[in-house]
PDB file of N, CA and C in Angstrom:
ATOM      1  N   UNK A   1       0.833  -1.188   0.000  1.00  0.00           N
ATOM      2  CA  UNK A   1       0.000   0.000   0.000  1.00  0.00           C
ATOM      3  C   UNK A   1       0.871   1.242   0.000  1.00  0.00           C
ATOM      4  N   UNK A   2       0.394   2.446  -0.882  1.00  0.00           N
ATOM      5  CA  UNK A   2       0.715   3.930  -0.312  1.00  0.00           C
ATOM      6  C   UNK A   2       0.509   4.294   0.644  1.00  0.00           C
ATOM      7  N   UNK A   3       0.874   5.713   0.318  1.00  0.00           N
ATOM      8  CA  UNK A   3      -0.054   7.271   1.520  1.00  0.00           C
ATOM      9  C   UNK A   3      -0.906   7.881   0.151  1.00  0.00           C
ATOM     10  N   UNK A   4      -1.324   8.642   1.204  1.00  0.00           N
ATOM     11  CA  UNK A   4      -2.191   9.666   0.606  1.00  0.00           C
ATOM     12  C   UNK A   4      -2.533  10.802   1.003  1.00  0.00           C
ATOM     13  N   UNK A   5      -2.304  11.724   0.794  1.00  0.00           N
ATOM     14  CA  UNK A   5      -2.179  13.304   0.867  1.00  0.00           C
ATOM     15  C   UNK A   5      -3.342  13.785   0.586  1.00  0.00           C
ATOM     16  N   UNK A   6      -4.340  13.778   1.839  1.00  0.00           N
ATOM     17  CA  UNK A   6      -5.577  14.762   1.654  1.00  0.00           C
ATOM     18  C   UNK A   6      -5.513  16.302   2.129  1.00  0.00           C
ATOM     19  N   UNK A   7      -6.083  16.833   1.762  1.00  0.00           N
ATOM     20  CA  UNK A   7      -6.450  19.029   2.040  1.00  0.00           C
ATOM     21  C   UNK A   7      -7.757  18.965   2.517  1.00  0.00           C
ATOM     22  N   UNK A   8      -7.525  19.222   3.681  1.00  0.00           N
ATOM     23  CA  UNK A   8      -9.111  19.758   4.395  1.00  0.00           C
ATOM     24  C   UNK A   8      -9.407  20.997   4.919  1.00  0.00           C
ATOM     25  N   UNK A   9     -10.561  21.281   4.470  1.00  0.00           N
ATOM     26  CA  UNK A   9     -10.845  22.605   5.145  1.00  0.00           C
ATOM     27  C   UNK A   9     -11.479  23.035   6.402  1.00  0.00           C
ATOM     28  N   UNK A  10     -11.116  23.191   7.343  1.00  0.00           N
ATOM     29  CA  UNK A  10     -11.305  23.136   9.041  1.00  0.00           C
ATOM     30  C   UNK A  10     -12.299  24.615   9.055  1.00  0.00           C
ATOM     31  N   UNK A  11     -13.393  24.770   9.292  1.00  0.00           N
ATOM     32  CA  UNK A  11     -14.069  26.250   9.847  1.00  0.00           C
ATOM     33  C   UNK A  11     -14.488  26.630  10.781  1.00  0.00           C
ATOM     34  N   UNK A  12     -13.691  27.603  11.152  1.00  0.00           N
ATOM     35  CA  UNK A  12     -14.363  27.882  12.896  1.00  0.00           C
ATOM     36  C   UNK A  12     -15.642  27.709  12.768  1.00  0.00           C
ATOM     37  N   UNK A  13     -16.551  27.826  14.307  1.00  0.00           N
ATOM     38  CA  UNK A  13     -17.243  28.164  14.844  1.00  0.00           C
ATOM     39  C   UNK A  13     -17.661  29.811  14.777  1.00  0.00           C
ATOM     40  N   UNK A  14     -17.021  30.587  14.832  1.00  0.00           N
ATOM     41  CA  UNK A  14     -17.115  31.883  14.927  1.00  0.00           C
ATOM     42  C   UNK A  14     -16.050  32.780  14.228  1.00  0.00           C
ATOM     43  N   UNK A  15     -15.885  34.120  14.141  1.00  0.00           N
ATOM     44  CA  UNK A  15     -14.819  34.920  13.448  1.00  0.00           C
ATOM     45  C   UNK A  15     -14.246  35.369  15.351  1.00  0.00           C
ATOM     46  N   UNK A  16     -14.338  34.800  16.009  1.00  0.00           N
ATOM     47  CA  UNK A  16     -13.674  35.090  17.432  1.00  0.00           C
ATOM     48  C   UNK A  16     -12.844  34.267  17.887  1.00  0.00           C
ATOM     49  N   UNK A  17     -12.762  32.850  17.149  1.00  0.00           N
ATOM     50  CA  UNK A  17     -12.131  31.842  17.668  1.00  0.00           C
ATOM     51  C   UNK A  17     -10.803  32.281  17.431  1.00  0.00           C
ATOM     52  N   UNK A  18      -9.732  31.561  18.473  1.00  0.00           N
ATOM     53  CA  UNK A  18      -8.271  32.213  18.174  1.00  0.00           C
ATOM     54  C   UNK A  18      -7.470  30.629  16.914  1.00  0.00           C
ATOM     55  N   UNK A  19      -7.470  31.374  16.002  1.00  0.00           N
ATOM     56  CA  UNK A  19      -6.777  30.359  15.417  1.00  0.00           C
ATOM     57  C   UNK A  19      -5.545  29.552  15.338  1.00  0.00           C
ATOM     58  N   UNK A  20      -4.634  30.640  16.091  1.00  0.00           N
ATOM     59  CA  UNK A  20      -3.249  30.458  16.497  1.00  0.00           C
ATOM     60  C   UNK A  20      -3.244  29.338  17.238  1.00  0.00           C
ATOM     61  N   UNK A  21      -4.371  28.928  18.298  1.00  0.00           N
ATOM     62  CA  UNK A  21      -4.970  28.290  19.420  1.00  0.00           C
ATOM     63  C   UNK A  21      -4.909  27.008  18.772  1.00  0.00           C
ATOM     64  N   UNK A  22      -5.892  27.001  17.842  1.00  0.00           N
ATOM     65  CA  UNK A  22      -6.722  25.840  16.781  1.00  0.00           C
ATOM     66  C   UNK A  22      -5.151  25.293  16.379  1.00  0.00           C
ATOM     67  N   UNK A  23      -4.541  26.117  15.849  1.00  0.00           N
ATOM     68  CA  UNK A  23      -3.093  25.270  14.873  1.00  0.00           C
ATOM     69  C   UNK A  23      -2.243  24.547  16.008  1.00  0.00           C
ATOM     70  N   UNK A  24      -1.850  25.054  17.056  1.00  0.00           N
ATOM     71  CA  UNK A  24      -1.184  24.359  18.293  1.00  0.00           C
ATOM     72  C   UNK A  24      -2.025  23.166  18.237  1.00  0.00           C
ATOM     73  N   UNK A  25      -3.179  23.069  18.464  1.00  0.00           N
ATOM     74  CA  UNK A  25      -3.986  22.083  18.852  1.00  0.00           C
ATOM     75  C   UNK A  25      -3.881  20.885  18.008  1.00  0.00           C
ATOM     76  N   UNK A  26      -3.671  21.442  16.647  1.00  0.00           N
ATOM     77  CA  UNK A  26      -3.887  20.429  15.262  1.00  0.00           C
ATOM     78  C   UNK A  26      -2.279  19.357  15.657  1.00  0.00           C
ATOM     79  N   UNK A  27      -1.559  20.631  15.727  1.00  0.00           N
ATOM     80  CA  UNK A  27       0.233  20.131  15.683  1.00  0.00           C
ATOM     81  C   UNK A  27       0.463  18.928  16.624  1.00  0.00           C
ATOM     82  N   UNK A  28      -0.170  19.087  18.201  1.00  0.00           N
ATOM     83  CA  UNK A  28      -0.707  18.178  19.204  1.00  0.00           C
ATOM     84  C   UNK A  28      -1.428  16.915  18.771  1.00  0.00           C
ATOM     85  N   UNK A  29      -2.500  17.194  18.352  1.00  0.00           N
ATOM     86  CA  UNK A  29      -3.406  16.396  17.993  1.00  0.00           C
ATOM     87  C   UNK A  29      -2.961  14.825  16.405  1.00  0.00           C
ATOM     88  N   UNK A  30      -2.622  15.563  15.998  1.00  0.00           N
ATOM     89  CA  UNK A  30      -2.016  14.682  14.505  1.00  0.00           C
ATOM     90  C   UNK A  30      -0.275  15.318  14.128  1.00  0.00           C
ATOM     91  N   UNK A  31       0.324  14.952  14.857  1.00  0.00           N
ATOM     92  CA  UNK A  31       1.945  15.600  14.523  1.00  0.00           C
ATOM     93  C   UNK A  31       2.198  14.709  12.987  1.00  0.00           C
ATOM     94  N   UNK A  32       2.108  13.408  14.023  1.00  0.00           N
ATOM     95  CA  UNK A  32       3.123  12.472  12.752  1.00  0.00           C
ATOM     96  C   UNK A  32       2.463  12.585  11.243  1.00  0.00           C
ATOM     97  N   UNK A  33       1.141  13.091  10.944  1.00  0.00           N
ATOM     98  CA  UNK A  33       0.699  12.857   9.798  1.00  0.00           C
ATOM     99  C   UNK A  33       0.606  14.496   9.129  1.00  0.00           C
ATOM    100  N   UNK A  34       0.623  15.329   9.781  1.00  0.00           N
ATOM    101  CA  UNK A  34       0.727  17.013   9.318  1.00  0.00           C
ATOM    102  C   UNK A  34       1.468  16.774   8.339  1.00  0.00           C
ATOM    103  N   UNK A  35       1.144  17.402   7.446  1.00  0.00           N
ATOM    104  CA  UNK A  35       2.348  18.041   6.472  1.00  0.00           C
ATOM    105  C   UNK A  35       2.251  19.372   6.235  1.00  0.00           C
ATOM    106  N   UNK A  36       0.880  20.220   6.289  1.00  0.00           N
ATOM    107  CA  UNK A  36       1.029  21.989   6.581  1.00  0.00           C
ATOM    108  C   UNK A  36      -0.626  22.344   7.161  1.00  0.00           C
ATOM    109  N   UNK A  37      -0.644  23.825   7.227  1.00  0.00           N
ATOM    110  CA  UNK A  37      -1.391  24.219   7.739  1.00  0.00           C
ATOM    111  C   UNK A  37      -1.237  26.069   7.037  1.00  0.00           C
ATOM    112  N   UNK A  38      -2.373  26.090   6.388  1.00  0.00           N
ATOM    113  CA  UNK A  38      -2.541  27.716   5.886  1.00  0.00           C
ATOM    114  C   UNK A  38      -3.486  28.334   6.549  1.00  0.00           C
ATOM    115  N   UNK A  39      -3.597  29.930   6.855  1.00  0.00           N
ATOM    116  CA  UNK A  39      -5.201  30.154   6.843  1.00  0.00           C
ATOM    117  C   UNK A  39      -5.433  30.619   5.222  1.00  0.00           C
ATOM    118  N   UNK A  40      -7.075  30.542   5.207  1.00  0.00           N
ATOM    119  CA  UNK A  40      -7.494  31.111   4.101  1.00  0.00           C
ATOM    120  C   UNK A  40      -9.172  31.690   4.247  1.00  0.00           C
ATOM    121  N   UNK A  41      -8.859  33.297   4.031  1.00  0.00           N
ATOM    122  CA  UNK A  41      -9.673  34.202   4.390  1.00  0.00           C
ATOM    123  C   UNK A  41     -11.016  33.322   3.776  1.00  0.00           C
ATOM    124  N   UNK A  42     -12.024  33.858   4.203  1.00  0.00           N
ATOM    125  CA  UNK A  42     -13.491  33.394   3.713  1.00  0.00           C
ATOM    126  C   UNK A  42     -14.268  34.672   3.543  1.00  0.00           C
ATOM    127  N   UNK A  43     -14.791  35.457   4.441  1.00  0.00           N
ATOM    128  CA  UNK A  43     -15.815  36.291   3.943  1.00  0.00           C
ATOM    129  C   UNK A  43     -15.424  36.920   5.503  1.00  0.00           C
ATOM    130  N   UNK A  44     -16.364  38.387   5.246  1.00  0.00           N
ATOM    131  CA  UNK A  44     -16.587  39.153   6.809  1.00  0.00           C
ATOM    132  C   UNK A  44     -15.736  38.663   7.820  1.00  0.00           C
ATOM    133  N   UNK A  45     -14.449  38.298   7.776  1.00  0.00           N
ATOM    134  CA  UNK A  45     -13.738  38.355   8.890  1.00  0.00           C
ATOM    135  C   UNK A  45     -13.434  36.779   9.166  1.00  0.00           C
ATOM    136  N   UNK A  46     -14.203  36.094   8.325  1.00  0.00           N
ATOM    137  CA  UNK A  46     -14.109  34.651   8.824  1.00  0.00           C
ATOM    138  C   UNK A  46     -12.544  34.090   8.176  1.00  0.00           C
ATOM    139  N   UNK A  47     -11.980  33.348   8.547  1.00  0.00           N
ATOM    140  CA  UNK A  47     -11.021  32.373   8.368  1.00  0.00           C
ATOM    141  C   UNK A  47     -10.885  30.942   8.275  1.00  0.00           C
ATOM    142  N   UNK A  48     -10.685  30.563   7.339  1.00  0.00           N
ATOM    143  CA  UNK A  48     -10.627  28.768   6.927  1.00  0.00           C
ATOM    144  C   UNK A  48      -8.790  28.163   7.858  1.00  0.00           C
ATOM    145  N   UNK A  49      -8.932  26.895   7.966  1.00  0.00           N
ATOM    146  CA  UNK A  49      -7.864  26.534   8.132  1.00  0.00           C
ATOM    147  C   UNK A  49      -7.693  25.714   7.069  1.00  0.00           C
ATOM    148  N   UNK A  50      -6.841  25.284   6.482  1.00  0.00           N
ATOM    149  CA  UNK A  50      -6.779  24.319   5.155  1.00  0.00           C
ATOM    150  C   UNK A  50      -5.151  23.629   5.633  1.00  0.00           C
ATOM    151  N   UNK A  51      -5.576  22.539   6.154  1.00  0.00           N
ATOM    152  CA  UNK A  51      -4.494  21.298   6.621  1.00  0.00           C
ATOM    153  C   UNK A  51      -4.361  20.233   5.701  1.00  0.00           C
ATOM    154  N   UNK A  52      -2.907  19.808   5.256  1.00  0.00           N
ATOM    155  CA  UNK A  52      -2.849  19.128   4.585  1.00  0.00           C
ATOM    156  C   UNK A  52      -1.746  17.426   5.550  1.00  0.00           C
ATOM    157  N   UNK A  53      -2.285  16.495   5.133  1.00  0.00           N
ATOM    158  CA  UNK A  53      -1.988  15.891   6.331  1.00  0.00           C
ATOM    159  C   UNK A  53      -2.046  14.296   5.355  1.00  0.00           C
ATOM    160  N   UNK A  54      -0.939  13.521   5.695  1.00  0.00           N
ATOM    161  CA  UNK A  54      -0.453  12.555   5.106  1.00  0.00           C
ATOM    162  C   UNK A  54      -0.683  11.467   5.740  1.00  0.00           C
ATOM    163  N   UNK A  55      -1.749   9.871   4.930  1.00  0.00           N
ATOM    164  CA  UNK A  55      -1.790   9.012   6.161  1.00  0.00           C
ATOM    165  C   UNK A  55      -1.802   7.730   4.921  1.00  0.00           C
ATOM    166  N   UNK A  56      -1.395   6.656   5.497  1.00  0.00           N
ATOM    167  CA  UNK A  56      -1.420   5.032   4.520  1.00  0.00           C
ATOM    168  C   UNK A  56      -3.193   4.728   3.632  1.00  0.00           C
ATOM    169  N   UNK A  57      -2.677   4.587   2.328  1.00  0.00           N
ATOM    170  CA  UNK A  57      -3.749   4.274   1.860  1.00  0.00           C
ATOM    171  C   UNK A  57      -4.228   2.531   2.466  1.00  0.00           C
ATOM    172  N   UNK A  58      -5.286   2.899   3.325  1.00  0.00           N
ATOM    173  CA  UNK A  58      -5.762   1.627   3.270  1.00  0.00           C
ATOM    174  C   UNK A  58      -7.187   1.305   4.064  1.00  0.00           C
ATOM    175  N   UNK A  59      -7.681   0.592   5.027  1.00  0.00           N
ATOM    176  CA  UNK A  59      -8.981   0.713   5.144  1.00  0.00           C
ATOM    177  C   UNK A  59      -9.744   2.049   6.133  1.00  0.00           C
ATOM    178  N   UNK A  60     -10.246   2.438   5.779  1.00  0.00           N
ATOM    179  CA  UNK A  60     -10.270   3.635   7.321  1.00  0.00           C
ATOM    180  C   UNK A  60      -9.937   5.159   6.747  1.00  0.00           C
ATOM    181  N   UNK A  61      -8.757   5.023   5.808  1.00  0.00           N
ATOM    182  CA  UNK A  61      -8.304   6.004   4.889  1.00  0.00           C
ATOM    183  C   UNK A  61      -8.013   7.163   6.027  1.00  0.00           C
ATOM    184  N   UNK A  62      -8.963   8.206   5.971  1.00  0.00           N
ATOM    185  CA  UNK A  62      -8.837   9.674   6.711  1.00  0.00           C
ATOM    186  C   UNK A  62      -9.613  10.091   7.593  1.00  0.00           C
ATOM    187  N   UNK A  63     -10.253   8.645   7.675  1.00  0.00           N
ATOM    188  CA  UNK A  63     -11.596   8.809   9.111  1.00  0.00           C
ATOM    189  C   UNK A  63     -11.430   8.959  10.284  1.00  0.00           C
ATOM    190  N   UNK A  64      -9.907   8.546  10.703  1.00  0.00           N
ATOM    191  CA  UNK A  64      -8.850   8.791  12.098  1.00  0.00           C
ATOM    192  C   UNK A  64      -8.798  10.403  11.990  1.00  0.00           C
ATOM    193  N   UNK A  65      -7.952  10.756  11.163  1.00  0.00           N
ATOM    194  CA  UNK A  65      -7.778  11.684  11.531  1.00  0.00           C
ATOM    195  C   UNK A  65      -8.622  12.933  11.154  1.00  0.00           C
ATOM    196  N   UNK A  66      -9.505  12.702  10.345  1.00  0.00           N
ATOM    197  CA  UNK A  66     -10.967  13.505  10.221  1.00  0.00           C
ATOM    198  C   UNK A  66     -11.366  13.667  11.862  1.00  0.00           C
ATOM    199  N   UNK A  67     -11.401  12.627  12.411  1.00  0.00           N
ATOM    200  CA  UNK A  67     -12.294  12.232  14.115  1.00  0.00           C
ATOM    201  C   UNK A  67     -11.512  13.379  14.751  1.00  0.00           C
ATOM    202  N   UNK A  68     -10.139  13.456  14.470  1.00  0.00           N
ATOM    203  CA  UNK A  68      -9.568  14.148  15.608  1.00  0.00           C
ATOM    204  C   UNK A  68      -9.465  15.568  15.323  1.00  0.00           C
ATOM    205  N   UNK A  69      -9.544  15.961  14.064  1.00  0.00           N
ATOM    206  CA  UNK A  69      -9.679  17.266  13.843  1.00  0.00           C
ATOM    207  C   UNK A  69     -11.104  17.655  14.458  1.00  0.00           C
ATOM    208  N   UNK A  70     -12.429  17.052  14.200  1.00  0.00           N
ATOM    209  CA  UNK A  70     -13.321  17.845  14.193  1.00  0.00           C
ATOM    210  C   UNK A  70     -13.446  17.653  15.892  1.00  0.00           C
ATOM    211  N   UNK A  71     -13.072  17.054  16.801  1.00  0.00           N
ATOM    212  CA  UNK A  71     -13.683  17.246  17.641  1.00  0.00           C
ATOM    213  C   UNK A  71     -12.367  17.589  18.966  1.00  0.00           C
ATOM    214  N   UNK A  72     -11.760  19.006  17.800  1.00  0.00           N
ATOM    215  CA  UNK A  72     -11.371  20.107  18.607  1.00  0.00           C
ATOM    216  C   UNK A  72     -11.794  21.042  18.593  1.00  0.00           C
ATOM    217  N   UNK A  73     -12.162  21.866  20.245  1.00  0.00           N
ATOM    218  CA  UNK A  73     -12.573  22.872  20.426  1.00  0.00           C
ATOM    219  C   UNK A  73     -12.537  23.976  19.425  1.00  0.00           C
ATOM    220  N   UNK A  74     -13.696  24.592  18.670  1.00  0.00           N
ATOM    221  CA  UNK A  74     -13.945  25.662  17.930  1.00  0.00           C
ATOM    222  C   UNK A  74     -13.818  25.345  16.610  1.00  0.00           C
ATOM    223  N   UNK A  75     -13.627  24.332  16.436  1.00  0.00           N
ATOM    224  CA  UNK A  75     -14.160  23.834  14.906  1.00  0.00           C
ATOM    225  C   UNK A  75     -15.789  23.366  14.424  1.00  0.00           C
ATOM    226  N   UNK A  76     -16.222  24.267  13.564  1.00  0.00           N
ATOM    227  CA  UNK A  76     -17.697  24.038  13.132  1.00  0.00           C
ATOM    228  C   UNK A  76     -17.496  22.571  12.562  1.00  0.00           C
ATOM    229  N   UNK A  77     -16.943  22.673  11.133  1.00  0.00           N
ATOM    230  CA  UNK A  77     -16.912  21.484   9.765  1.00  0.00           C
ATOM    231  C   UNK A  77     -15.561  21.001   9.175  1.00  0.00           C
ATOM    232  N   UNK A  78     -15.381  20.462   9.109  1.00  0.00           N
ATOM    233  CA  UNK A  78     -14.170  19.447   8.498  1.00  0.00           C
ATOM    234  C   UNK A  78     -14.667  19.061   7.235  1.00  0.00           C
ATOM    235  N   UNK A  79     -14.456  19.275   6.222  1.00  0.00           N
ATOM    236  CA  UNK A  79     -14.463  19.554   4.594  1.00  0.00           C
ATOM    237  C   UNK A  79     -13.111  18.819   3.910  1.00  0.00           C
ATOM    238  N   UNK A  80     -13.731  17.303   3.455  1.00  0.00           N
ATOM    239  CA  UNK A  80     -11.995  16.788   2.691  1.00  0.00           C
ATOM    240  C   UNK A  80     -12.295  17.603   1.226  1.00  0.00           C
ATOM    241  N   UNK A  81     -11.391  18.406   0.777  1.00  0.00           N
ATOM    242  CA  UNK A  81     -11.177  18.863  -0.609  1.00  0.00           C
ATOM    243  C   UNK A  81     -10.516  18.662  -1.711  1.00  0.00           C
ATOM    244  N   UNK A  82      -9.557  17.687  -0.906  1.00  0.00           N
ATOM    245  CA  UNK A  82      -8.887  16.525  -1.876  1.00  0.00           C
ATOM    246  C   UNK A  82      -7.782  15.675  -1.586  1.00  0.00           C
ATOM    247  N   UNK A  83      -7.726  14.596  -2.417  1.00  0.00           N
ATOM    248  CA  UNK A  83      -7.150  13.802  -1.993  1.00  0.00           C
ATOM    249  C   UNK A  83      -6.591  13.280  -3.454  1.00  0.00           C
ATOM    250  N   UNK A  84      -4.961  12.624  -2.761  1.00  0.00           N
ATOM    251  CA  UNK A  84      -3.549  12.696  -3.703  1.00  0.00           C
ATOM    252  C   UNK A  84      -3.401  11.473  -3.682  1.00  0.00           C
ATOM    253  N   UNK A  85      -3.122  10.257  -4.003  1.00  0.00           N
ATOM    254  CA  UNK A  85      -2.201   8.797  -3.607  1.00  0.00           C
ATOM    255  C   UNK A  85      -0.806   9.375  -4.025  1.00  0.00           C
ATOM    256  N   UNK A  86      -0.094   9.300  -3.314  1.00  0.00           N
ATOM    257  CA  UNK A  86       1.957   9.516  -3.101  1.00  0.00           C
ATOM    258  C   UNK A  86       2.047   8.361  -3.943  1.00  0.00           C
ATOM    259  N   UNK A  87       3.283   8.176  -4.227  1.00  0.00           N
ATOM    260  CA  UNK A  87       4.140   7.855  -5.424  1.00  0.00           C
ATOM    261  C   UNK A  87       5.239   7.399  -4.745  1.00  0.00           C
TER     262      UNK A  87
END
């Protein structure tokens, strides 16, 4: 089996949440599989996180670490936007 290199888009809860907060949390939460972390503006003040994060193609795929993103504090939705198989 490969990896596979999915991009998700993480959205606060609010345009108050501290995001700086959220990225510590991510770095904690999934180290070994991170590979980056951008923000990307949205509208009226809001901010996307867009994490890109590397895990073995095989049964289960990105459902681990989907679980652990969304159920950190101040994240609304977890959005996969795409996904790579490595080489």
């Amino acid at each position: 089996m490969g990896e596979v290199a999915a991009t998700v888009k993480l959205m606060p809860v609010d345009v108050d949440v501290d995001l700086d907060k959220i990225i510590e949390t991510i770095k904690k939460v999934i180290p070994e599989e991170l590979h980056s972390i951008e923000k990307e503006p949205i509208a009226f003040g809001l901010v996307a996180l867009i994490v890109v994060f590397v895990v073995e193609d095989g049964e289960g795929g990105t459902e681990e670490v989907e679980k652990k993103l969304s159920d950190i504090e101040g994240i609304s939705t977890v959005e996969i936007t795409n996904t790579t198989r490595l080489m």
